[in-house]
Protein backbone atom coordinates (compact mmCIF):
# COMPACT_ATOMS: atom_id res chain seq x y z
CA UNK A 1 106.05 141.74 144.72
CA UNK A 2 104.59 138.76 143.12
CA UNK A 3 107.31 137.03 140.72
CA UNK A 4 107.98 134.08 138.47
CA UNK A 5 110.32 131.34 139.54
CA UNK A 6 109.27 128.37 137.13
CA UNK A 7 111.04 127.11 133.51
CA UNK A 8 108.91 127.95 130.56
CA UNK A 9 109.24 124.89 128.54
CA UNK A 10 106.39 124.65 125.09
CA UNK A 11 104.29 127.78 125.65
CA UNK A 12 103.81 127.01 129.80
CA UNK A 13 105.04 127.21 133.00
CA UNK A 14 106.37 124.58 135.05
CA UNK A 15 108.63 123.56 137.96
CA UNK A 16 111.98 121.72 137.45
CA UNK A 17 111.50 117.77 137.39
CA UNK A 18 113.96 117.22 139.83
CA UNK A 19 112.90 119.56 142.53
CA UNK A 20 115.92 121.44 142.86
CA UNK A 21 116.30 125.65 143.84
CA UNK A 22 118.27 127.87 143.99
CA UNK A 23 118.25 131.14 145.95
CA UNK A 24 118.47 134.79 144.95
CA UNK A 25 119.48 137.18 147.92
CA UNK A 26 119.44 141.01 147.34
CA UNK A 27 122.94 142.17 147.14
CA UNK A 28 121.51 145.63 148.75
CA UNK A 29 120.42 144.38 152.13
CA UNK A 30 121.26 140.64 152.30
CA UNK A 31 117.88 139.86 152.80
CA UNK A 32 116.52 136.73 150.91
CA UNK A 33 114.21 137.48 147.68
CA UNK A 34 113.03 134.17 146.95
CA UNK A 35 114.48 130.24 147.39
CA UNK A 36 112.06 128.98 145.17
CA UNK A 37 114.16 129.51 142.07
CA UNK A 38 113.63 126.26 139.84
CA UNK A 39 116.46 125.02 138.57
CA UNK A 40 116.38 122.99 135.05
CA UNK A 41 116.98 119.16 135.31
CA UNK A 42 118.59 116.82 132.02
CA UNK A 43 114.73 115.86 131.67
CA UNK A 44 114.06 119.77 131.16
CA UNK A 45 116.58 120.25 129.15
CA UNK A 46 115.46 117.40 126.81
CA UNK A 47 111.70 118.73 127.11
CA UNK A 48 112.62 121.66 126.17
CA UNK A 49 114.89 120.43 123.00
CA UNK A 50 112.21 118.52 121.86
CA UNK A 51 109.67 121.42 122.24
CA UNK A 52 111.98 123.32 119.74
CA UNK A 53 112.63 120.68 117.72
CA UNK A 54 108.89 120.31 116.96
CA UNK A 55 108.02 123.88 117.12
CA UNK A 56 110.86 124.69 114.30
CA UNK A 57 109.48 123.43 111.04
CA UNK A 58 106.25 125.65 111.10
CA UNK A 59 108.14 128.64 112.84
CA UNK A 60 110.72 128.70 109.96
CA UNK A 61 107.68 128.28 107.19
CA UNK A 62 105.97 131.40 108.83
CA UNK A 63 105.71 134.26 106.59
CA UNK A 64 108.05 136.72 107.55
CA UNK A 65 105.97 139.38 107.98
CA UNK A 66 103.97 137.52 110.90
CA UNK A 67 107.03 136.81 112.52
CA UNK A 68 107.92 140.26 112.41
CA UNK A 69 104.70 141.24 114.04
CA UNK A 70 105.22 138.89 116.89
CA UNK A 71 108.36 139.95 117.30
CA UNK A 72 107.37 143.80 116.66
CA UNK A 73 104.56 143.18 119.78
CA UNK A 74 107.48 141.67 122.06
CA UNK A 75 109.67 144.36 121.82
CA UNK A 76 106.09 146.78 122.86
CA UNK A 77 105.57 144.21 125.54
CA UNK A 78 108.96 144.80 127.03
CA UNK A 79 108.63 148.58 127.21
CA UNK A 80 105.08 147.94 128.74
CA UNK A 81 106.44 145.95 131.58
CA UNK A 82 109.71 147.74 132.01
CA UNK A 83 109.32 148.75 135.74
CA UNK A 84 108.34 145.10 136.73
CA UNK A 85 111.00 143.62 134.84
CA UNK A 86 113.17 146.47 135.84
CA UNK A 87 112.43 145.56 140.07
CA UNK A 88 112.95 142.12 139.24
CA UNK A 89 116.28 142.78 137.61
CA UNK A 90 117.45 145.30 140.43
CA UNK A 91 116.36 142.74 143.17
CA UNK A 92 118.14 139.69 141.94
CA UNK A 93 121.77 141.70 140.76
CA UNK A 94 121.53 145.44 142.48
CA UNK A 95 121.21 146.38 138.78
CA UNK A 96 120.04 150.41 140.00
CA UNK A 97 117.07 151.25 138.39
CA UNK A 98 117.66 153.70 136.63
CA UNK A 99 119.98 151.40 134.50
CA UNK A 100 117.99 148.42 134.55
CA UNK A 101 115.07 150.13 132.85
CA UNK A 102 117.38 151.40 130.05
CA UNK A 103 119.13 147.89 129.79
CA UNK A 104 115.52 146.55 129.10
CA UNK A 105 114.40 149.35 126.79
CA UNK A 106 117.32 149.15 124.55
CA UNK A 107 116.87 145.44 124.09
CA UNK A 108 113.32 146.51 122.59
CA UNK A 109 115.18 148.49 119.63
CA UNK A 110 116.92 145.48 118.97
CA UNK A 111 114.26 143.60 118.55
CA UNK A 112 112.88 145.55 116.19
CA UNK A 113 115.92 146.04 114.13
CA UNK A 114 115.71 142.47 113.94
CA UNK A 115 112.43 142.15 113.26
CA UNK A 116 112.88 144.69 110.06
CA UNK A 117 115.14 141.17 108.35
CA UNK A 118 112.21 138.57 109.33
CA UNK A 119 111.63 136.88 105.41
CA UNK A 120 114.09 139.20 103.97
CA UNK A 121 117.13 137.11 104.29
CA UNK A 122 118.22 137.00 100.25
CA UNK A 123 120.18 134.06 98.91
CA UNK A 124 122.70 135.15 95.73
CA UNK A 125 122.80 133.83 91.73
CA UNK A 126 125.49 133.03 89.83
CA UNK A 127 124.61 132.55 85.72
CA UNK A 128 126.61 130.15 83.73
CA UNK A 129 129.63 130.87 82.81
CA UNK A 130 132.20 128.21 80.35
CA UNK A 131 130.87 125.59 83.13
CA UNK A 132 126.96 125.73 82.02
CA UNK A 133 126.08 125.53 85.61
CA UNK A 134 123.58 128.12 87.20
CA UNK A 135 124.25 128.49 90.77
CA UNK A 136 122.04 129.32 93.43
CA UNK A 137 123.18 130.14 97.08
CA UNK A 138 120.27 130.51 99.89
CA UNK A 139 120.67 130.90 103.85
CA UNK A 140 118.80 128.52 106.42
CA UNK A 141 117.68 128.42 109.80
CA UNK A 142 120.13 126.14 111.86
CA UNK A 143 117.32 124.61 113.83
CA UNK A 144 116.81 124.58 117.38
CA UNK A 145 119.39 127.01 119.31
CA UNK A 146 120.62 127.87 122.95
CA UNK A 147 121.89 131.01 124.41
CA UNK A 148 123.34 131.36 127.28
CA UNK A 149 123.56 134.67 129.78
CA UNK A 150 125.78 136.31 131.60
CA UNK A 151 124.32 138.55 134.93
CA UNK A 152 125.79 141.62 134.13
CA UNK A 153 123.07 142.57 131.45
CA UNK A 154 120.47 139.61 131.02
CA UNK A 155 118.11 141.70 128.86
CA UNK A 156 120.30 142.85 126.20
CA UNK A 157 122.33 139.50 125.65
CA UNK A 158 118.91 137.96 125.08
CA UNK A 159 118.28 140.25 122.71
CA UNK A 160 121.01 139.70 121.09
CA UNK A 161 120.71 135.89 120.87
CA UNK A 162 117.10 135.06 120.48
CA UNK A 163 116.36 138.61 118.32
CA UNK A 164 118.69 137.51 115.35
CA UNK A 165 117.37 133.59 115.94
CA UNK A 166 113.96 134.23 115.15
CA UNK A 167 114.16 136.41 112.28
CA UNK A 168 116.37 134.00 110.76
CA UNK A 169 113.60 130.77 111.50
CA UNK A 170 114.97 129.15 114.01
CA UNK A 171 113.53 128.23 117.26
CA UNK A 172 115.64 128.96 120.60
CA UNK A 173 116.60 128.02 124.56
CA UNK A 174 117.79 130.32 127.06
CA UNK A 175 119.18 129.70 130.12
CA UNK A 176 119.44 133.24 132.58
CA UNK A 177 122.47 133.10 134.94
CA UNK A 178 121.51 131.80 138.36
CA UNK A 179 122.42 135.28 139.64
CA UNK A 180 119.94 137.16 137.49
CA UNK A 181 117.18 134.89 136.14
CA UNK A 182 113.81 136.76 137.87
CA UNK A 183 113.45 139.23 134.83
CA UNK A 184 113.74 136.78 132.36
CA UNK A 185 111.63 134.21 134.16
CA UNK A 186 108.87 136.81 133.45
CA UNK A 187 109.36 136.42 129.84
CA UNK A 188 106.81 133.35 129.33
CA UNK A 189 103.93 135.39 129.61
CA UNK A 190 104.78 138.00 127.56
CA UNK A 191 106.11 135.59 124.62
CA UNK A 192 102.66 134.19 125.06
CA UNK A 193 100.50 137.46 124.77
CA UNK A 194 103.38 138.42 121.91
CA UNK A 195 102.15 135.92 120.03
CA UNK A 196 104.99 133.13 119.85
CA UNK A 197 103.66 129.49 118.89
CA UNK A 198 104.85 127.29 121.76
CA UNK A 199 108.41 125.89 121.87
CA UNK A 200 109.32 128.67 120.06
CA UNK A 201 111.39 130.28 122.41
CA UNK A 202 112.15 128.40 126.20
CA UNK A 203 113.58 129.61 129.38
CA UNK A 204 115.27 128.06 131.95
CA UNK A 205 117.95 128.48 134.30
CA UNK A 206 120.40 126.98 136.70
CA UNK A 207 124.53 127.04 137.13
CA UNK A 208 126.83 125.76 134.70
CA UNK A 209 125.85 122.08 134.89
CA UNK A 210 122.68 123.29 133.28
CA UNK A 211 124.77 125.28 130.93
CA UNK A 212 126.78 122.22 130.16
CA UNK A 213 123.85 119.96 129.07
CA UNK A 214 122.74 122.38 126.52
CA UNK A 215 126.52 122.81 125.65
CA UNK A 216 126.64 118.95 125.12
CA UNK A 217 123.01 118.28 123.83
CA UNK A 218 122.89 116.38 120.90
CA UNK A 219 119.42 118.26 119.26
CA UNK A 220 121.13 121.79 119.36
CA UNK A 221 122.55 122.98 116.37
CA UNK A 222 124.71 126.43 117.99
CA UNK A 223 125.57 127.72 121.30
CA UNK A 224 125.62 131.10 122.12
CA UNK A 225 127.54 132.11 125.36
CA UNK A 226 128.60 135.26 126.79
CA UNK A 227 130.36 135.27 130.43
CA UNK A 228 133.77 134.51 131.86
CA UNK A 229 136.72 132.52 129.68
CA UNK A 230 137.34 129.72 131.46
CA UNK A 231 133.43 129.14 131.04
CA UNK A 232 133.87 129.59 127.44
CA UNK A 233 136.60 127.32 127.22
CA UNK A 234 134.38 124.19 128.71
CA UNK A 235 131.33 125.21 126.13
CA UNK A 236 134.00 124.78 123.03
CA UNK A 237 135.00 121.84 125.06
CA UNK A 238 131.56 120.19 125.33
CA UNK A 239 130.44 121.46 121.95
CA UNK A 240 133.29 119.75 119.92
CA UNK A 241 132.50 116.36 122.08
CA UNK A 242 129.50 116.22 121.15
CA UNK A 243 127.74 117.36 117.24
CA UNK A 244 130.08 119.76 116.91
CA UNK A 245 127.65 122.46 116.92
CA UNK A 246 128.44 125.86 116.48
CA UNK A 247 129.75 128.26 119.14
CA UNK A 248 130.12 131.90 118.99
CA UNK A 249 131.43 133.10 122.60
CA UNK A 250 131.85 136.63 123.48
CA UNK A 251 134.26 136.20 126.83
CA UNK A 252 134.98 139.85 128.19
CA UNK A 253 138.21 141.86 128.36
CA UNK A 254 140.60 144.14 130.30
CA UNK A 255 140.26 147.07 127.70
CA UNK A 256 142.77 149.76 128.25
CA UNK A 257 141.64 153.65 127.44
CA UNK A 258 144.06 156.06 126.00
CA UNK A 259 143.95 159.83 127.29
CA UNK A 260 146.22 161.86 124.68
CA UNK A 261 148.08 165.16 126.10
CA UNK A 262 145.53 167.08 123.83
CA UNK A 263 142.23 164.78 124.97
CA UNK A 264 139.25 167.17 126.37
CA UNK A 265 140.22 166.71 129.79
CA UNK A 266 137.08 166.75 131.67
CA UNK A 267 135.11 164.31 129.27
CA UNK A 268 137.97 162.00 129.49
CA UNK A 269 137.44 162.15 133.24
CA UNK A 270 133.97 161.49 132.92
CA UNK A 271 133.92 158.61 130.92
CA UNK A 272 136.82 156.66 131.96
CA UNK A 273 135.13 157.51 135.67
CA UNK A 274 131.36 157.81 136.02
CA UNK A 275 130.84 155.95 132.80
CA UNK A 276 132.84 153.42 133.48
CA UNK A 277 131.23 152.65 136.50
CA UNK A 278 127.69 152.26 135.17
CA UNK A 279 126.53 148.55 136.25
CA UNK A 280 129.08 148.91 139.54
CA UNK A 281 131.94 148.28 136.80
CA UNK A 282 130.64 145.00 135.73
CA UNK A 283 130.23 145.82 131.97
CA UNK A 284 133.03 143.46 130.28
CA UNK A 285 134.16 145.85 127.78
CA UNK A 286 134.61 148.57 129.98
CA UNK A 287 137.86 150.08 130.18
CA UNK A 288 139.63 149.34 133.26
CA UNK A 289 143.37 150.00 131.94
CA UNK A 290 143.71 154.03 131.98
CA UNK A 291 147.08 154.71 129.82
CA UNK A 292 147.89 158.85 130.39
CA UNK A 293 150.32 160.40 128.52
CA UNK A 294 152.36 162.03 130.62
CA UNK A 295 151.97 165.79 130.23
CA UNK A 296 148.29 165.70 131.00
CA UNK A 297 148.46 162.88 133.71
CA UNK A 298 148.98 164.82 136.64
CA UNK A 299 145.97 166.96 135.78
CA UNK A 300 144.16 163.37 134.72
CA UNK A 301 144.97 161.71 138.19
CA UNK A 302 143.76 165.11 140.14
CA UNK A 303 140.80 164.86 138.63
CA UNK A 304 140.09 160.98 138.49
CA UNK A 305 140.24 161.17 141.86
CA UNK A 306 137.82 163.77 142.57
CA UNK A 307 135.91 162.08 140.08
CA UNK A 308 135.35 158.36 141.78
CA UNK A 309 135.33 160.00 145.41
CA UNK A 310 132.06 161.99 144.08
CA UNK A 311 130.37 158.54 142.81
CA UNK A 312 131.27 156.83 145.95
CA UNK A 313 128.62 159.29 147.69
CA UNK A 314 126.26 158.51 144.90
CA UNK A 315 126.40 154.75 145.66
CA UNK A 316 123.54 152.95 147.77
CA UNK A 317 119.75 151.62 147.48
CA UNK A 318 119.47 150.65 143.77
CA UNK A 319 115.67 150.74 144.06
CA UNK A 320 116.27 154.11 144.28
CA UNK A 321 115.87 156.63 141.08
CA UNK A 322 118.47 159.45 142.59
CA UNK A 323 120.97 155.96 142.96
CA UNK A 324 123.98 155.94 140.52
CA UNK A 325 125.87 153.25 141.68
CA UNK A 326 124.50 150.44 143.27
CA UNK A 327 126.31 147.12 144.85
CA UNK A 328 128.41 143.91 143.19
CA UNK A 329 125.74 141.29 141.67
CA UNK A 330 126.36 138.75 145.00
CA UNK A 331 128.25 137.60 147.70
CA UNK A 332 130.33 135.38 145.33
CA UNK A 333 131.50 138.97 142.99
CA UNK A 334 131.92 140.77 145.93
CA UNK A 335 134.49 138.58 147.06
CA UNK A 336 136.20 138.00 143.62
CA UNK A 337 136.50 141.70 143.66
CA UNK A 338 137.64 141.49 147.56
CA UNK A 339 140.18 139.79 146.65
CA UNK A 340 142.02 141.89 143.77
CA UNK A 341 142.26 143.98 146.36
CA UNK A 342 143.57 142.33 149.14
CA UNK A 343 145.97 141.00 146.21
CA UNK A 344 146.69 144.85 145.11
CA UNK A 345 147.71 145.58 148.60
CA UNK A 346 149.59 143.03 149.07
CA UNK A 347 151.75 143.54 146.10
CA UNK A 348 152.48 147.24 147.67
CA UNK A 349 150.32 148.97 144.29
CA UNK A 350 149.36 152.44 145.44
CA UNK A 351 145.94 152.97 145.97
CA UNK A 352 144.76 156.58 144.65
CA UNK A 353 140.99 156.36 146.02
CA UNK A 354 138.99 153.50 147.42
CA UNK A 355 140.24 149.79 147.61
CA UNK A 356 137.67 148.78 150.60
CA UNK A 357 134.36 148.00 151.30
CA UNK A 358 131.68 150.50 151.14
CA UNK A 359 129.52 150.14 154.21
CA UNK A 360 128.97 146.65 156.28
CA UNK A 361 125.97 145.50 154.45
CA UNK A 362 125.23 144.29 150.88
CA UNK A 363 127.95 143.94 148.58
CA UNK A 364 129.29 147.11 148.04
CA UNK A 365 133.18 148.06 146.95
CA UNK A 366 134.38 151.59 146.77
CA UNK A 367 135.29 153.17 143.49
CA UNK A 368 138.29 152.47 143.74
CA UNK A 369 142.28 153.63 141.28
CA UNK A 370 145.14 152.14 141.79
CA UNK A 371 148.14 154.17 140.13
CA UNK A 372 151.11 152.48 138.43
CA UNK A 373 150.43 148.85 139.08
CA UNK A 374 153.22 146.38 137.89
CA UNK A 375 152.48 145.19 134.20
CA UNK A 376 152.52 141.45 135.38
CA UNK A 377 150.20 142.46 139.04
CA UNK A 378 146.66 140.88 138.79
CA UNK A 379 144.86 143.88 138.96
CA UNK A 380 146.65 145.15 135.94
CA UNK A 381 146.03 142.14 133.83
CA UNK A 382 142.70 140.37 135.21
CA UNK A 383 138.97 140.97 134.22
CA UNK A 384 138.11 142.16 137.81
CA UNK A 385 134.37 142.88 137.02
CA UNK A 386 133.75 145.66 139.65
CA UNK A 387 134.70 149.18 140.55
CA UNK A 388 138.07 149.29 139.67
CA UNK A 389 140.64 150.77 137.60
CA UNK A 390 144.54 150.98 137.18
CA UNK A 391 146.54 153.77 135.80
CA UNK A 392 149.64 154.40 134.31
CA UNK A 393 151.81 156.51 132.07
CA UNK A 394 153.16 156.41 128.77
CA UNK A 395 155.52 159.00 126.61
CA UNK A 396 154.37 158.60 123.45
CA UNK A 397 152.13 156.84 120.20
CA UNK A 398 153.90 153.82 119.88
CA UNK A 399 154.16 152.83 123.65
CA UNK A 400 150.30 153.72 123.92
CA UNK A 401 149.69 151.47 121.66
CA UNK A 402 152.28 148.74 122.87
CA UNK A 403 150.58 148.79 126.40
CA UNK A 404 146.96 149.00 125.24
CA UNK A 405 147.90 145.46 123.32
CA UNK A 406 149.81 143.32 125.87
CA UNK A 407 147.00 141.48 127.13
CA UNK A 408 145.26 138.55 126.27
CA UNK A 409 142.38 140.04 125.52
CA UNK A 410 140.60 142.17 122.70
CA UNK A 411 137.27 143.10 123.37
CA UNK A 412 136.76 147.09 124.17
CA UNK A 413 139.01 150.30 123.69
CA UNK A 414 138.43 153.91 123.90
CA UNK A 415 140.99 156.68 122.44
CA UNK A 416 141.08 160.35 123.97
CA UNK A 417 142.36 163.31 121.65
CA UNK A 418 141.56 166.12 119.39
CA UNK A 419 143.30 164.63 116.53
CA UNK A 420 140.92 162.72 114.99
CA UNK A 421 143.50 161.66 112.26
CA UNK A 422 145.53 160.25 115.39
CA UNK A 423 142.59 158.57 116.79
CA UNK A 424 141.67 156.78 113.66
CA UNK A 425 144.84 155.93 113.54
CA UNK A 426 145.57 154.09 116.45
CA UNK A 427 141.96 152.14 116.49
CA UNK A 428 143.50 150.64 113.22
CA UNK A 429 145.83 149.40 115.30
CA UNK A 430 144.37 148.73 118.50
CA UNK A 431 143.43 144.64 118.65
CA UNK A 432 139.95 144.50 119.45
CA UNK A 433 136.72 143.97 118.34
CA UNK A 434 135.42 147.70 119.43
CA UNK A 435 136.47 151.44 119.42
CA UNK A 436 135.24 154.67 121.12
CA UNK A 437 136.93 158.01 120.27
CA UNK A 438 136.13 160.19 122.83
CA UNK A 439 133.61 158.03 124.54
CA UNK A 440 133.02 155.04 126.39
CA UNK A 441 132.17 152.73 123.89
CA UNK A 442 128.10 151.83 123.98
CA UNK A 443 126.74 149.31 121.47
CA UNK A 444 124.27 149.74 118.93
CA UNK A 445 121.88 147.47 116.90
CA UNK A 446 123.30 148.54 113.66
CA UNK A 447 126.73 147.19 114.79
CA UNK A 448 128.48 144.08 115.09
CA UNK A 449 130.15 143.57 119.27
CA UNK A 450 132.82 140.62 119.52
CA UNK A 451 136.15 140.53 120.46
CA UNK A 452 139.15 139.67 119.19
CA UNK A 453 141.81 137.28 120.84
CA UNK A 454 140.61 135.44 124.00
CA UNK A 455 137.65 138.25 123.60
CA UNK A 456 135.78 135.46 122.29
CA UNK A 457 134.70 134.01 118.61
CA UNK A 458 132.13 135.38 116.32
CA UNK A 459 129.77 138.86 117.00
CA UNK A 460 126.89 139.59 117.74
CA UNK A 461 124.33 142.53 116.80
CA UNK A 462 124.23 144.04 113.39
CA UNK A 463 124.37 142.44 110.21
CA UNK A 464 127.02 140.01 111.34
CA UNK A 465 124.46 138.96 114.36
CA UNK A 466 121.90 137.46 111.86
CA UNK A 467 124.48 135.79 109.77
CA UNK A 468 125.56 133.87 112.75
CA UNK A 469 121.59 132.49 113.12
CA UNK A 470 121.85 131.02 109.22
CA UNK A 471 123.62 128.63 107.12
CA UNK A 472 124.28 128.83 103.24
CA UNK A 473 123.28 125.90 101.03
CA UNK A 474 124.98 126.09 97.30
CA UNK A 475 122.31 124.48 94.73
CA UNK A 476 124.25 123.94 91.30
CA UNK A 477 122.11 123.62 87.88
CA UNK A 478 123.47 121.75 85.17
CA UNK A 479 122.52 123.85 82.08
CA UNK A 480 123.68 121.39 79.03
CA UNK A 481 121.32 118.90 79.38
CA UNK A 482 119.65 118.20 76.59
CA UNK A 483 115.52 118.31 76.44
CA UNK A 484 113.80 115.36 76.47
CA UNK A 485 112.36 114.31 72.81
């Protein structure tokens, strides 16, 4: 199929100044889907500053209501050109279809939540009080912005970056992951027949040098990044060296899920199984630490078992509608994850089901359960990103919640039981940025998705995700002065 390997820089297409591609291979089959990736240069990058920086003073002055149309038409575009985008996405990451047509349709929704704020963002007044000063407070565009994706789910951490950005005024840059950037490189024509005024909204893409010039770029007033937290750490890093611009960072996790003696037994199976294993695994606030209580964890493990040996069969072409499960995003994941598990067996941890390959082509990895890992072993503590989860026991409440805290992270949870006064409970006490009770946790537009602790800094979606797109000026009024005579 035909597809679109340029930058979009000011409302057009174009290759990268310096000449330079990348490759995208399909993680199905190995075979090559295109080496004609363009990858952004520093005289892109600065093209496609200055494009937002000249775009931003009209886009911000544009009646809300017109914004919201464009963006309205955008989020209709999407659904319109879900199966393309969908193909592209499943070719570049092994994204199954299936799931990469619902990761592009529930960006849409967001994008018209978003659009629903476009010119109503409300400022606050304060009337004089024993100080005779009348004070105003009204929220601002930033200016011109960057975002920057992770692979795992390129559509809906767009979405979530440029979405907010545009009903707030301000004018944006993406840069796709050089693992997943064919979907998004698609997006120039549609924000074109959506209606956005060029510069308005950029693509490019490339590896983390790219990701480091917008990082450092003087002209950009706030980075947005979501991917791994050593990544994170060297956008702070390159945002405080330079204008000190604004960072939020959502980093992933290692979120533990707690199955209570009295949890529904089967539905905690199923989630902390086949839902977890949506996107091959690679959804970073999926919970990969399984904490059983022990008087249901012999029936848990029985049934876990059963559980990932069923979705290994459903694992295979993700082109495929009847596919499940489909491969590791690349070479480079597959052998991250390769690794854990060489690491797992070489520690001695006991391997319930999987811990191999799947196959000798593509980039498959058996679902795969280790059972009672040490609390210091890598695959206990490390994002792994892939098939894989570790169980163990605890006796009661307060070593539940012990466990599902010792870790450096605080992004996802999920709680298991029929006390709901227990769950609520414990996800008061639980430190991170999300809870599910009885359910793998799914986002929503309406809500705000962060983390807390090495999770990351600041949210996005919601409320809180347009907040993070404005800045509040404080205008103060004098009220005693005199009239002139």
């Amino acid at each position: 199929m035909s597809m679109q390997t340029n930058l979009f820089i000011n409302g057009e297409y174009r290759p990268s100044s310096s000449g330079e591609t990348l490759s995208i291979v399909n993680p199905n089959d190995d075979s090559l889907v295109t080496d004609k990736v363009q990858v952004a240069a520093e005289k892109d990058i600065d093209d496609a500053v200055a494009a937002a920086r000249a775009a931003f003073p009209k886009w911000r002055e544009t009646a809300g209501h017109k914004r919201a149309a464009i963006m309205n038409k955008f989020a209709d575009l999407l659904e319109k050109n879900v199966d393309k985008l969908a193909k592209l996405e499943s070719m570049a990451m092994g994204q199954p279809i299936t799931v990469a047509r619902a990761m592009i349709k529930a960006p849409a929704a967001l994008w018209r939540y978003y659009a629903g704020y476009a010119g109503k963002v409300s400022g606050e007044t304060f009337p004089p009080d024993e100080d005779g000063t009348y004070k105003i407070v009204q929220y601002e565009p930033l200016g011109v912005c960057a975002g920057i994706c992770a692979w795992n789910g390129t559509h809906v951490l767009a979405a979530w970056k440029m979405a907010p950005a545009m009903a707030a005024g301000n004018t944006f840059i993406l840069k796709t992951s050089e693992k997943s950037p064919l979907a998004a490189a698609a997006y120039g024509d549609i924000l074109n027949e959506a209606g956005f005024p060029p510069g308005v909204i950029n693509i490019v893409t490339g590896s983390g040098p790219v990701g480091s010039m917008l990082a450092s770029h003087m002209d950009i007033a706030k980075i947005a990044f979501t991917g791994s937290a050593v990544a994170g750490r060297l956008v702070m890093q390159a945002a405080a060296k330079s204008n000190m611009k604004i960072v939020s960072l959502e980093l992933g996790g290692k979120s533990p899920a707690l199955v209570f003696d009295d949890a529904e037994l089967d539905n905690a199976v199923q989630h902390t199984s086949t839902s977890f294993l949506r996107n091959s695994g690679q959804v970073c606030f999926a919970s990969s630490r399984i904490l059983v209580q022990e008087g249901i964890a012999p029936k848990y493990i029985e049934a876990v078992k059963k559980s990932m040996e069923d979705a290994a069969t459903k694992m295979g072409d993700p082109s495929l509608d009847e596919t499940a499960f489909g491969p590791l995003a690349d070479k480079k994941q597959f052998e991250r994850v390769m690794g854990f598990l060489q690491s797992a067996r070489d520690e001695g941890v006991q391997v319930l089901v999987g811990g191999d390959r799947k196959g000798d082509t593509g980039t498959f990895v058996q679902p795969t359960v280790f059972l009672n890992p040490d609390l210091k072993s890598k695959v206990y503590t490390d994002e792994i990103f892939g098939p894989v989860i570790s169980v163990r026991t605890f006796k009661d409440e307060e070593e539940a919640i012990r466990l599902a805290n010792d870790t450096t992270y605080g992004l996802g949870s999920t709680i298991y039981t029929s006390d709901i006064a227990r769950a609520l409970r414990i996800a008061g006490k639980i430190e991170a940025g999300t809870v599910g009770i009885n359910s793998a946790f799914s986002t929503s537009p309406q809500t705000p998705f962060g983390g807390y602790k090495q999770s990351g800094i600041g949210r996005e979606s919601g409320p809180e995700g347009l907040k993070g797109y404005l800045q509040p000026k404080t205008i103060h009024i004098n009220m005693n002065v005199p009239p002139r005579k």
